[in-house]
Protein backbone atom coordinates (compact mmCIF):
# COMPACT_ATOMS: atom_id res chain seq x y z
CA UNK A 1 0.00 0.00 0.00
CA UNK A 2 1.43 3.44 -0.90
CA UNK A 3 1.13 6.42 1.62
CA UNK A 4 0.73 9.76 0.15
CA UNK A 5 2.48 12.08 2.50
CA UNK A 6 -0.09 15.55 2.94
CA UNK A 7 1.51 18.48 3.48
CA UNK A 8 2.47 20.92 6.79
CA UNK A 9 -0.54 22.83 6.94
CA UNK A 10 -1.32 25.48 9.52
CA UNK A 11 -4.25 27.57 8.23
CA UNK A 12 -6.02 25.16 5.29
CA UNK A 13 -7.64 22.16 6.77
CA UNK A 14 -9.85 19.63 4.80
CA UNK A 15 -12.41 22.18 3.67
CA UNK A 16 -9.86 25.37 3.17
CA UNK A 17 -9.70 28.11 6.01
CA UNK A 18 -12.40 28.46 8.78
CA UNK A 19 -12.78 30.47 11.75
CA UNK A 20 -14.90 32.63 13.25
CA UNK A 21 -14.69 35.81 11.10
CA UNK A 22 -12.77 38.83 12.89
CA UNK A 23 -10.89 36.67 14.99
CA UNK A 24 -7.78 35.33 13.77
CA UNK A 25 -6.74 33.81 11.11
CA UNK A 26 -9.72 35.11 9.43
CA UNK A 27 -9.37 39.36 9.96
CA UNK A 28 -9.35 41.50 7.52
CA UNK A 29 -5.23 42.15 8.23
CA UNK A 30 -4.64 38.37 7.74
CA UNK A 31 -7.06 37.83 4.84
CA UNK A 32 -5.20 40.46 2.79
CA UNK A 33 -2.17 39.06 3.60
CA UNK A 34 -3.35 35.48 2.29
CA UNK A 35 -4.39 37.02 -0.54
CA UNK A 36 -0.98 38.18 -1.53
CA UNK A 37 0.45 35.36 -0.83
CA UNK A 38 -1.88 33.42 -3.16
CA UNK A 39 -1.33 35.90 -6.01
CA UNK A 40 2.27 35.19 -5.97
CA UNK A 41 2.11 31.90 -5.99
CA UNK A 42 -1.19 31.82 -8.70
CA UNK A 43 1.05 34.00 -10.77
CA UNK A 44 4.47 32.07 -10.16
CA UNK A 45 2.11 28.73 -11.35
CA UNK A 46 1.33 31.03 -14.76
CA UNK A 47 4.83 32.22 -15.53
CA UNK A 48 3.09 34.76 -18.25
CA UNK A 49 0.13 36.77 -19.00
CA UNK A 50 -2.30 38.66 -16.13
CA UNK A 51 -3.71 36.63 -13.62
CA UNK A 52 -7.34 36.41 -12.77
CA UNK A 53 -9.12 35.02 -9.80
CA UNK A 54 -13.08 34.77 -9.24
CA UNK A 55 -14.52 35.50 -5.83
CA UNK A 56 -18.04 34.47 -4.47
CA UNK A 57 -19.64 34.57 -1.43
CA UNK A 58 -23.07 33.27 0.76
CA UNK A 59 -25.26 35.52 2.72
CA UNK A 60 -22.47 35.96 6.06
CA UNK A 61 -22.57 39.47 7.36
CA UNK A 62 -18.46 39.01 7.33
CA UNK A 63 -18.55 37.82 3.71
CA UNK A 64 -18.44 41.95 2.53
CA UNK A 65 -15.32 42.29 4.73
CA UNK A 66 -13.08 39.23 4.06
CA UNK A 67 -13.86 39.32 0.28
CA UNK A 68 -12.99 43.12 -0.01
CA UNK A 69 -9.46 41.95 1.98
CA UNK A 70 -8.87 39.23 -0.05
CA UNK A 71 -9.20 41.38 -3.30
CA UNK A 72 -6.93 44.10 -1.57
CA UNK A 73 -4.26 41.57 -1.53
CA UNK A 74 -4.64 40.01 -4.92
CA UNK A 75 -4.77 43.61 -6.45
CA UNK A 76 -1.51 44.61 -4.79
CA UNK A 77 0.12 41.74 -6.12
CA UNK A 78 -0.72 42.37 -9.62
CA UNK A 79 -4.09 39.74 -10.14
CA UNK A 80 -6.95 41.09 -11.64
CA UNK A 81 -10.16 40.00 -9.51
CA UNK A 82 -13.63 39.07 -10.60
CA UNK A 83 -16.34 39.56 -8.46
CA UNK A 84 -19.30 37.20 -9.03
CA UNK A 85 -21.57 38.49 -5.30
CA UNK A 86 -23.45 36.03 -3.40
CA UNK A 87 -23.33 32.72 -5.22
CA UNK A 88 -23.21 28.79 -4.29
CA UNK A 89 -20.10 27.23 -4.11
CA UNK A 90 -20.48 25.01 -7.10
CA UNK A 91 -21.71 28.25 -8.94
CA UNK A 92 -18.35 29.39 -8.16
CA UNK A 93 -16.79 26.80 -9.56
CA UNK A 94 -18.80 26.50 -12.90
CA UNK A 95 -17.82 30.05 -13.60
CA UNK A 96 -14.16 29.87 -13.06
CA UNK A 97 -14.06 27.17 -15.38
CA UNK A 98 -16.69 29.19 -17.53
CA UNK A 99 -14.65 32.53 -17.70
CA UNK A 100 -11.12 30.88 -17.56
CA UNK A 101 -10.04 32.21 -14.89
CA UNK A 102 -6.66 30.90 -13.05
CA UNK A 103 -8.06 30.16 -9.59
CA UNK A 104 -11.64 30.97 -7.38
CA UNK A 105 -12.50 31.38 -4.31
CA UNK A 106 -15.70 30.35 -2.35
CA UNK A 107 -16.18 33.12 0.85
CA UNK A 108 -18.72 30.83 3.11
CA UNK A 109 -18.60 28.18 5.99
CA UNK A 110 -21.42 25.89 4.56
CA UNK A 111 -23.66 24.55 6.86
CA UNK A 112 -22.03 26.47 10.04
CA UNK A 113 -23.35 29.09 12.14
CA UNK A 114 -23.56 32.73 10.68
CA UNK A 115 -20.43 33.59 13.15
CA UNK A 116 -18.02 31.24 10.61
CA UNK A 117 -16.78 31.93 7.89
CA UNK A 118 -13.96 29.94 5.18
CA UNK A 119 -12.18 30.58 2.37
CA UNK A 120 -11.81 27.77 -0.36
CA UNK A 121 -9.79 27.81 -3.12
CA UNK A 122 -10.58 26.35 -6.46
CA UNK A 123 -8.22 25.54 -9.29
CA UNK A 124 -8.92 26.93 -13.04
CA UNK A 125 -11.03 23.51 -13.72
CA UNK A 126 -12.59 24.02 -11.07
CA UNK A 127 -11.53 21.41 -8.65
CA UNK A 128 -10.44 22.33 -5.00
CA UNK A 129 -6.27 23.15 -5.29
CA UNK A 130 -4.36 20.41 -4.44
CA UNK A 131 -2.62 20.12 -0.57
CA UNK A 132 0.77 20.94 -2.04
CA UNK A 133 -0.82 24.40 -3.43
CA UNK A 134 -2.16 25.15 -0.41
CA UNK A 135 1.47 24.44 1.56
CA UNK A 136 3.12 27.15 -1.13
CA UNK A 137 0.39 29.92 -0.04
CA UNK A 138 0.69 29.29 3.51
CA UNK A 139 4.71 28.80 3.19
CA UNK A 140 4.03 32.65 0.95
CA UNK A 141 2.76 34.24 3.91
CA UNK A 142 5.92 34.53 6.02
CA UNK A 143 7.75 36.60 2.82
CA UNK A 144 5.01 38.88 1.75
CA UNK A 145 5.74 41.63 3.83
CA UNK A 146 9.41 41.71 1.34
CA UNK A 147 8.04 41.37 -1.51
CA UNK A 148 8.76 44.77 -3.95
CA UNK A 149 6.51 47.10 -4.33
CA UNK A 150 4.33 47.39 -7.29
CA UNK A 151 2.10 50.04 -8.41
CA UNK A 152 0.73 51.79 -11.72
CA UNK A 153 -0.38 50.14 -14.25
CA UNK A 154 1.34 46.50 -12.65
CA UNK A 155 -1.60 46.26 -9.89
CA UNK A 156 -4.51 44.70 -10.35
CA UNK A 157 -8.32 45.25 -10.92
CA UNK A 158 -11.70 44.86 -9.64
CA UNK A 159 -14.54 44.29 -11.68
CA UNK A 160 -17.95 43.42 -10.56
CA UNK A 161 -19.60 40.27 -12.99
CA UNK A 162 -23.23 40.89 -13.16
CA UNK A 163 -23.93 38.04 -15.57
CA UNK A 164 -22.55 35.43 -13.18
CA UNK A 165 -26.09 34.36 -11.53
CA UNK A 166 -27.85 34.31 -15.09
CA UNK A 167 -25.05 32.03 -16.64
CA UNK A 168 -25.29 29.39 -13.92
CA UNK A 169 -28.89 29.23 -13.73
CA UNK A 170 -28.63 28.55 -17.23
CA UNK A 171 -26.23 26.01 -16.60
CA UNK A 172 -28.29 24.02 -14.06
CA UNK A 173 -31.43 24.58 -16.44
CA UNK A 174 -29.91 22.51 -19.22
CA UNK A 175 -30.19 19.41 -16.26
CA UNK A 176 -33.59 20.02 -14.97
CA UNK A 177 -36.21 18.00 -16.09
CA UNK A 178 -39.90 18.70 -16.59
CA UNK A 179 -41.06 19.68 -13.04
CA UNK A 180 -44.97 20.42 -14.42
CA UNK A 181 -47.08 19.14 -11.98
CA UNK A 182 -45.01 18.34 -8.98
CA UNK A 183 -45.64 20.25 -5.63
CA UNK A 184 -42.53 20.90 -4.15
CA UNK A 185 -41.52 22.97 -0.81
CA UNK A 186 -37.95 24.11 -0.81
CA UNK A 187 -36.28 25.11 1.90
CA UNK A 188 -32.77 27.67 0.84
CA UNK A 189 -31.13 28.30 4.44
CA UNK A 190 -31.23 31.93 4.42
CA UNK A 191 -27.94 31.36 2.40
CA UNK A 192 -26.58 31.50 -1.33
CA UNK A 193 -28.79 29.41 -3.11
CA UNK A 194 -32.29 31.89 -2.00
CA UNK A 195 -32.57 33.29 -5.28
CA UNK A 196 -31.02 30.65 -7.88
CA UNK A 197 -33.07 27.61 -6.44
CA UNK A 198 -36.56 29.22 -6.77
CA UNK A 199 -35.57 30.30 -9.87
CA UNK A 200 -34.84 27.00 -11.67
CA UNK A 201 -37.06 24.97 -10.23
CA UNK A 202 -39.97 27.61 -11.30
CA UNK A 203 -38.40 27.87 -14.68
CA UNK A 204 -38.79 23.92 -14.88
CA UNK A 205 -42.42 24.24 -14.34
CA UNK A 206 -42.80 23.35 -10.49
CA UNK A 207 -45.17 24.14 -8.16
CA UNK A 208 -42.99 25.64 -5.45
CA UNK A 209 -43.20 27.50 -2.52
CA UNK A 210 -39.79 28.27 -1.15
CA UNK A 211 -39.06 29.08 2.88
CA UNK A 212 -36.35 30.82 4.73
CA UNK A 213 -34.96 33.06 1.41
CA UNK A 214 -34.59 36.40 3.32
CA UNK A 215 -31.35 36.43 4.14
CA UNK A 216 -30.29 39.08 6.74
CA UNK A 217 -26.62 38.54 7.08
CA UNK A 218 -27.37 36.25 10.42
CA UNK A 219 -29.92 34.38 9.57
CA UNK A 220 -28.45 31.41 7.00
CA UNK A 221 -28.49 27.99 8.53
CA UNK A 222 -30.64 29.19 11.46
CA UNK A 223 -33.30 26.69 12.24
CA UNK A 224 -33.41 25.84 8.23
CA UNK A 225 -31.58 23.84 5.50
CA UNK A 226 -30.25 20.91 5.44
CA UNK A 227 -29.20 20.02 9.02
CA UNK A 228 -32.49 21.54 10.44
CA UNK A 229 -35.44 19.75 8.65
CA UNK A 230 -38.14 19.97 10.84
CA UNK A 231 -40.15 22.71 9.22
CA UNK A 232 -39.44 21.60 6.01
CA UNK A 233 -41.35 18.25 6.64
CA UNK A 234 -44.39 19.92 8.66
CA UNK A 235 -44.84 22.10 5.70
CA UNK A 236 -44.60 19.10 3.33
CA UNK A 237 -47.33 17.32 5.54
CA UNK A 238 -49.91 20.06 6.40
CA UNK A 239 -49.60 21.18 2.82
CA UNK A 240 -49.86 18.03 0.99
CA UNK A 241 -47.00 19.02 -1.10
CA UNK A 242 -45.34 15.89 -3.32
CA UNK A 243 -41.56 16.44 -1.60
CA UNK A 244 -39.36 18.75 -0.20
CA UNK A 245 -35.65 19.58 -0.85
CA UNK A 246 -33.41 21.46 1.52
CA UNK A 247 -30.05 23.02 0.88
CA UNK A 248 -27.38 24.33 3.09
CA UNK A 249 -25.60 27.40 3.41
CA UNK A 250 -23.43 27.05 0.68
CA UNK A 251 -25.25 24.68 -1.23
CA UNK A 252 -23.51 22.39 -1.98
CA UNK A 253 -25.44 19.72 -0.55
CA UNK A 254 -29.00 18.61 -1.19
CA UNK A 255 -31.61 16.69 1.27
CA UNK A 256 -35.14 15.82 0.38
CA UNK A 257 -37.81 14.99 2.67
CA UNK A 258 -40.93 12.77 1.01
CA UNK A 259 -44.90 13.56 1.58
CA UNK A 260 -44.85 12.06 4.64
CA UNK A 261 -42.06 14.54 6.03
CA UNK A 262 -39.22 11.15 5.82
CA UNK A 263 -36.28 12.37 5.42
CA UNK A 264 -34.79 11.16 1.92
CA UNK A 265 -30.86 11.57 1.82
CA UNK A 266 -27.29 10.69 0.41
CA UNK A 267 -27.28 6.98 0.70
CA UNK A 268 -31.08 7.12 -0.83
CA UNK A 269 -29.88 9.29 -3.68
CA UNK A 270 -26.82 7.44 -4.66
CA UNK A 271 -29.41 4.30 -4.75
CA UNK A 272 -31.89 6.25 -6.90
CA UNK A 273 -28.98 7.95 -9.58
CA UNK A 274 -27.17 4.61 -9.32
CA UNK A 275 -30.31 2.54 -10.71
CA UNK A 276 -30.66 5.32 -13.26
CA UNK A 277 -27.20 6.05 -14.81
CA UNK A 278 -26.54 2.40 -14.55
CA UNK A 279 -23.35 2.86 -12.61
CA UNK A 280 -20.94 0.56 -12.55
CA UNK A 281 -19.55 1.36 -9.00
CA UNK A 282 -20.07 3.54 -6.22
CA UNK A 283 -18.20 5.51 -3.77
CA UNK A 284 -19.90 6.49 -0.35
CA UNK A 285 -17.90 6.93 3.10
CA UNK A 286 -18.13 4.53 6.19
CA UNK A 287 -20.91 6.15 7.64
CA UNK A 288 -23.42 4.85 4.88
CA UNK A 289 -25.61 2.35 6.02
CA UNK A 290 -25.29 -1.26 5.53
CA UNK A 291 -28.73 -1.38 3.57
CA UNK A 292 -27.50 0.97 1.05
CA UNK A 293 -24.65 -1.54 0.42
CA UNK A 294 -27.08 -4.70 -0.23
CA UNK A 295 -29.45 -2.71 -2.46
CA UNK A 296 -26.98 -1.73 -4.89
CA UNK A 297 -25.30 -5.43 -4.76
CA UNK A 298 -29.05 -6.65 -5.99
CA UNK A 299 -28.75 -4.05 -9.05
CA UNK A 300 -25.20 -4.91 -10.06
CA UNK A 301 -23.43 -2.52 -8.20
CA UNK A 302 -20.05 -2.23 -6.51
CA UNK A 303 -20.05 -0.10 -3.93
CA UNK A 304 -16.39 0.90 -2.58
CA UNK A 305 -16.03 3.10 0.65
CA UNK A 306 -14.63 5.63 1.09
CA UNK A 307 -12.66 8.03 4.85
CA UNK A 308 -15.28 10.69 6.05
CA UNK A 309 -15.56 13.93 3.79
CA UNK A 310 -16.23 14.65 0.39
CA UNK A 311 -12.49 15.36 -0.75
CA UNK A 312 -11.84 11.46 0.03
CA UNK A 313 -14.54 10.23 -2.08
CA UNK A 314 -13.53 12.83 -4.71
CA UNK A 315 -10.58 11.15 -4.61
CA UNK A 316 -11.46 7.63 -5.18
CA UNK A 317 -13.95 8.76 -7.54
CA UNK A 318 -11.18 10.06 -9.32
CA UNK A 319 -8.72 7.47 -8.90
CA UNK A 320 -10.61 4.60 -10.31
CA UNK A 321 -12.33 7.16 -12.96
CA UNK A 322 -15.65 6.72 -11.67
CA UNK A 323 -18.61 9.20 -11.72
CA UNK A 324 -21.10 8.89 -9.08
CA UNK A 325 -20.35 9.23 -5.21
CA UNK A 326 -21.16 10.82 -2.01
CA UNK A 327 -22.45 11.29 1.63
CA UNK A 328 -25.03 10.84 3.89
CA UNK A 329 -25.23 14.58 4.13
CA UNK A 330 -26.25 14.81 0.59
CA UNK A 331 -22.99 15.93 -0.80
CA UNK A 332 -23.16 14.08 -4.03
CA UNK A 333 -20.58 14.12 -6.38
CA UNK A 334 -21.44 13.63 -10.41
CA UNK A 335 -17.75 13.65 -11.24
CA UNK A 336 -19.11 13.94 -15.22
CA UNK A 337 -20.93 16.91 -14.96
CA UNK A 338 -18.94 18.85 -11.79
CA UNK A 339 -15.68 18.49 -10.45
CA UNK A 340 -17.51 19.50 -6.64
CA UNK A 341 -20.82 18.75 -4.98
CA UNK A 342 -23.61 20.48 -5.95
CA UNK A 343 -26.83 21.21 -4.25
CA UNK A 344 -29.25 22.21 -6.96
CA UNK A 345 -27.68 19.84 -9.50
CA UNK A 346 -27.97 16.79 -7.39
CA UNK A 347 -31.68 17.60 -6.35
CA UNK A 348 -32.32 18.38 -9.94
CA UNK A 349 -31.05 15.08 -11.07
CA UNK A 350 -32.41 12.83 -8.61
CA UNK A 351 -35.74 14.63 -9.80
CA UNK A 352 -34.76 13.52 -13.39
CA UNK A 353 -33.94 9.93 -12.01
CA UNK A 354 -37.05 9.75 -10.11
CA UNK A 355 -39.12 9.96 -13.49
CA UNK A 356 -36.89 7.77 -15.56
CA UNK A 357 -37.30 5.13 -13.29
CA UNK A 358 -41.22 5.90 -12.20
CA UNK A 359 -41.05 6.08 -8.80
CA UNK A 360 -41.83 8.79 -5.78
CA UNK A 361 -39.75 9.59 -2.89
CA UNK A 362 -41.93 7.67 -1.04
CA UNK A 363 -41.66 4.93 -2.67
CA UNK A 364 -37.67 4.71 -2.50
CA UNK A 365 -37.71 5.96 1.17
CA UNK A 366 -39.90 2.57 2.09
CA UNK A 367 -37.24 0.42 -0.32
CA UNK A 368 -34.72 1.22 1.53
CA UNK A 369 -34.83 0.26 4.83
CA UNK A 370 -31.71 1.23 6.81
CA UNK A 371 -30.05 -1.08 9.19
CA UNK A 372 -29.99 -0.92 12.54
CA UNK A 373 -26.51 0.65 14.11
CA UNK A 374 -24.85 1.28 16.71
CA UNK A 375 -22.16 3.67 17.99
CA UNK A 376 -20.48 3.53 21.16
CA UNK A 377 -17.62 5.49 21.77
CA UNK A 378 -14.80 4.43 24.53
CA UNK A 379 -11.96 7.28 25.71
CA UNK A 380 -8.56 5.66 25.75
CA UNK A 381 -5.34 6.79 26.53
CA UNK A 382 -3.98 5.74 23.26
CA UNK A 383 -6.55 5.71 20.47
CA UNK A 384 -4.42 4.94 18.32
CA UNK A 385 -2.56 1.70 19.70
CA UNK A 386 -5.89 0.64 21.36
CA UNK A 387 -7.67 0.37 17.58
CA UNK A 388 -4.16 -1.78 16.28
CA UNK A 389 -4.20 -4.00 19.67
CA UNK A 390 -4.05 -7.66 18.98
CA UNK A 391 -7.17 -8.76 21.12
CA UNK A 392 -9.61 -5.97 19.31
CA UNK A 393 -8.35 -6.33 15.90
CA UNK A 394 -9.29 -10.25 16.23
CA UNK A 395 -12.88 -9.51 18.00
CA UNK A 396 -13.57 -7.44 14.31
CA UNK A 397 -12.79 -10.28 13.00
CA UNK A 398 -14.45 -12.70 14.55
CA UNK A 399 -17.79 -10.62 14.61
CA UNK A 400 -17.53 -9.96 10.55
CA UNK A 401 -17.47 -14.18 10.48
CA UNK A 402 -20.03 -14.18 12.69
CA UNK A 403 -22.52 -11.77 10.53
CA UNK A 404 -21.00 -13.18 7.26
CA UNK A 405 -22.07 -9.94 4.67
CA UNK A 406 -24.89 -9.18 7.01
CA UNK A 407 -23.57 -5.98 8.74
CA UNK A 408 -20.10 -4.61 9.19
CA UNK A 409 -17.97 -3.27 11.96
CA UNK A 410 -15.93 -0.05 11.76
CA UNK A 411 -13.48 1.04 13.90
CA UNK A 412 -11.66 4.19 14.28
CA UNK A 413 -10.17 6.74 16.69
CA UNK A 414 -11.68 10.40 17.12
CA UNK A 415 -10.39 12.42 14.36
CA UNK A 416 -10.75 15.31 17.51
CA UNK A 417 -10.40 13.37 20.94
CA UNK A 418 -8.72 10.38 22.83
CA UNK A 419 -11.63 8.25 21.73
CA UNK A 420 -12.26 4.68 20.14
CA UNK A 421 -15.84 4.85 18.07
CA UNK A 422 -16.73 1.61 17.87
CA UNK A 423 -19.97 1.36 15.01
CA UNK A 424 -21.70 -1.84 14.70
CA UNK A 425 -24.59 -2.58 11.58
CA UNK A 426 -26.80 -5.51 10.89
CA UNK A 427 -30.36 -6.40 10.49
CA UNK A 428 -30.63 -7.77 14.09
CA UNK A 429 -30.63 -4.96 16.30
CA UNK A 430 -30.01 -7.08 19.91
CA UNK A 431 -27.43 -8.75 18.00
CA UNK A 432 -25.47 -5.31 16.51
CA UNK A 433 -25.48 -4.14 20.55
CA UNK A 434 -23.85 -7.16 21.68
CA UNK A 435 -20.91 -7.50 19.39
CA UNK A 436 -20.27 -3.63 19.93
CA UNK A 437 -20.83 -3.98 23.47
CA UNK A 438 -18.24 -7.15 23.80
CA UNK A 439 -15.78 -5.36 21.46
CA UNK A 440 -15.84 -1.45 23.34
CA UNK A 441 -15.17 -3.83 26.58
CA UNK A 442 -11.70 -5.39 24.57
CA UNK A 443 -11.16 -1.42 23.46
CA UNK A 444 -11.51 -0.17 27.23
CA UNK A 445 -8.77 -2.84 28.43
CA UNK A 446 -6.65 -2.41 26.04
């Protein structure tokens, strides 16, 4: 087995830079600072011509501040910036590959709090920059403050892309199938996707009534989108609507939620689009359920797991050149038609797949029933030498004999604390307690 070694980072974790906003890294001091730092490395990557980076943001109250430092920055450097306003982050991505621009950057913190904020940075295809890009920026920082002055005609300039909304509504259009006759509630998070989601959809011929699109700034993700679906579905069931779909902040991600008010998500999309494209394989993370994993053996297809977070099934997606993966969460990748997860596409096309094949939500929530599972998590001293003891690794073992392609057992330390998660899933629920329970006990004396 090869091991890819990642890069020191400091400031860029799995999903770029987050923080609260105003508080460091993410002040406006800092943020202008990054920003030179990426220009000279954006422009190093170029070796000729002007440089041009994209910038979009969701509905934050800090998103004005850190994208008017960021542009500073790239300005003084010499990079001519594009700004495309309040936009989803796959939106941002479609039109840096659209306008051919070197790099873009995504100003949200997706599904977190209206305190957060992040800064993501895409390649010019579109794809998130790779971990040894994001090493040069940070490694950038230390020797702005040296770098020669440049001024006249050398810095760069700001220009404000009204067209950018239009275009990828446009886009997302071309993928949306005939919504004429479908009641559908949509719920947009108070965040970037309040006036592009309404839009489609009603240009597709829905009958929609769309919650939580005023965005004030401090308002996106509160009580709403896709973490928060409790309104969603009472709306859905007191207004006899067909479905619901929920995005997040950034939205990226998609959830559905059928007439009943069940709540429809990844692992039931990657069955439904699966059965539809006539995939081959799939990629989905350890967290999706056993069930999903049975359903797609009956329709011939491999399903291939993946480490928590979308960048690790992008990457097995993209190392076996396959096309369909995703989460729980409803991050869904379509690897042929985005390089990144996107919200509006993936609830557009399980729409589409949802017709081909003649079903309902309803229908697909009931044929796929999830697997019981449990999770019991033991703190350790050591996580990691208690998940590689002897004893332990042989109990896994001996309980994936003992339920012989019925469940699974997965076992992993805390990503965040000196803890052994020890998750258990199988049709037999007194049975998945009892190997997890006999297995945390080996965990706690090792």
């Amino acid at each position: 087995m090869t091991t890819v070694q990642v890069p020191e980072r400091t400031y860029f974790g799995t999903d770029g830079v987050r923080s609260v906003a105003g508080e460091f890294p993410l002040t406006a001091e800092w943020v202008m600072r990054l920003g030179a730092a990426a220009a000279e490395v954006l422009k190093a990557q170029k070796q000729s011509g002007r440089t041009s980076v994209v910038i979009g943001k969701d509905t934050r109250q800090s998103g004005d501040m850190l994208e008017a430092a960021l542009a500073a920055g790239l300005t003084s450097r010499g990079v001519h910036v594009v700004h495309l306003g309040v936009l989803p982050t796959p939106g941002v991505s479609f039109l840096t590959r659209h306008l051919g621009a070197d790099a873009g950057v995504v100003i949200s913190a997706s599904h977190n709090p209206y305190q957060d904020n992040g800064i993501k940075f895409f390649g010019a295809g579109g794809s998130k920059i790779s971990d040894e890009l994001e090493a040069s920026i940070e490694a950038m920082l230390g020797n702005v403050a040296d770098l020669p002055a440049i001024s006249g005609t050398t810095l760069g300039e700001v220009t404000n892309y009204t067209e950018a909304e239009r275009l990828y509504a446009a886009y997302l259009g071309t993928h949306a199938p005939d919504l004429t006759g479908l009641r559908i509630a949509m719920d947009c998070a108070n965040g970037a996707a309040y006036r592009i989601g309404p839009k489609v959809y009603q240009a597709a011929g829905a009958d929609l009534f769309a919650i939580y699109t005023t965005p004030d700034g401090r308002n996106i993700n509160r009580d709403c989108g896709s973490t928060h679906l409790g309104n969603l579905a009472r709306i859905v069931r007191e207004g006899g609507y067909d479905l619901g779909v929920a995005f997040d902040g950034d939205a990226d991600r998609a959830l559905f939620v059928d007439s009943r008010g069940n709540v429809v998500h990844g692992d039931h999309i990657l069955l439904l689009n699966a059965r539809a494209r006539r995939e081959s394989t799939v990629v989905a993370t350890i967290m999706s359920n056993m069930a999903l994993e049975v359903k797609l053996q009956d329709a011939g297809v491999h399903l291939t797991r993946a480490a928590v977070g979308d960048r690790y099934v992008y990457e097995q997606l993209q190392a076996g050149n396959f096309k369909l993966g995703g989460e729980q969460s409803g991050h869904i990748l379509f690897l042929d038609l985005s390089p990144t997860g996107d919200g509006v596409l993936t609830s557009l096309l399980t729409l589409a797949a949802m017709k081909e094949q003649g079903t309902t939500l309803d229908a697909l929530y009931d044929d796929l029933t999830m697997f019981p599972q449990t999770l019991v998590n033991v703190r350790v001293t050591d996580k990691v030498a208690a998940v590689r003891n002897a004893a332990v690794q042989a109990a896994v073992k001996a309980a994936e004999v003992r339920l012989d392609g019925r469940g699974r057992v997965n076992l992993r330390p805390s990503g965040t604390e000196q803890l052994v998660r020890v998750m258990v899933e199988g049709p037999d629920e007194a049975e998945i307690h009892a190997i997890a329970a006999e297995i945390a006990e080996l965990v706690r004396q090792a």
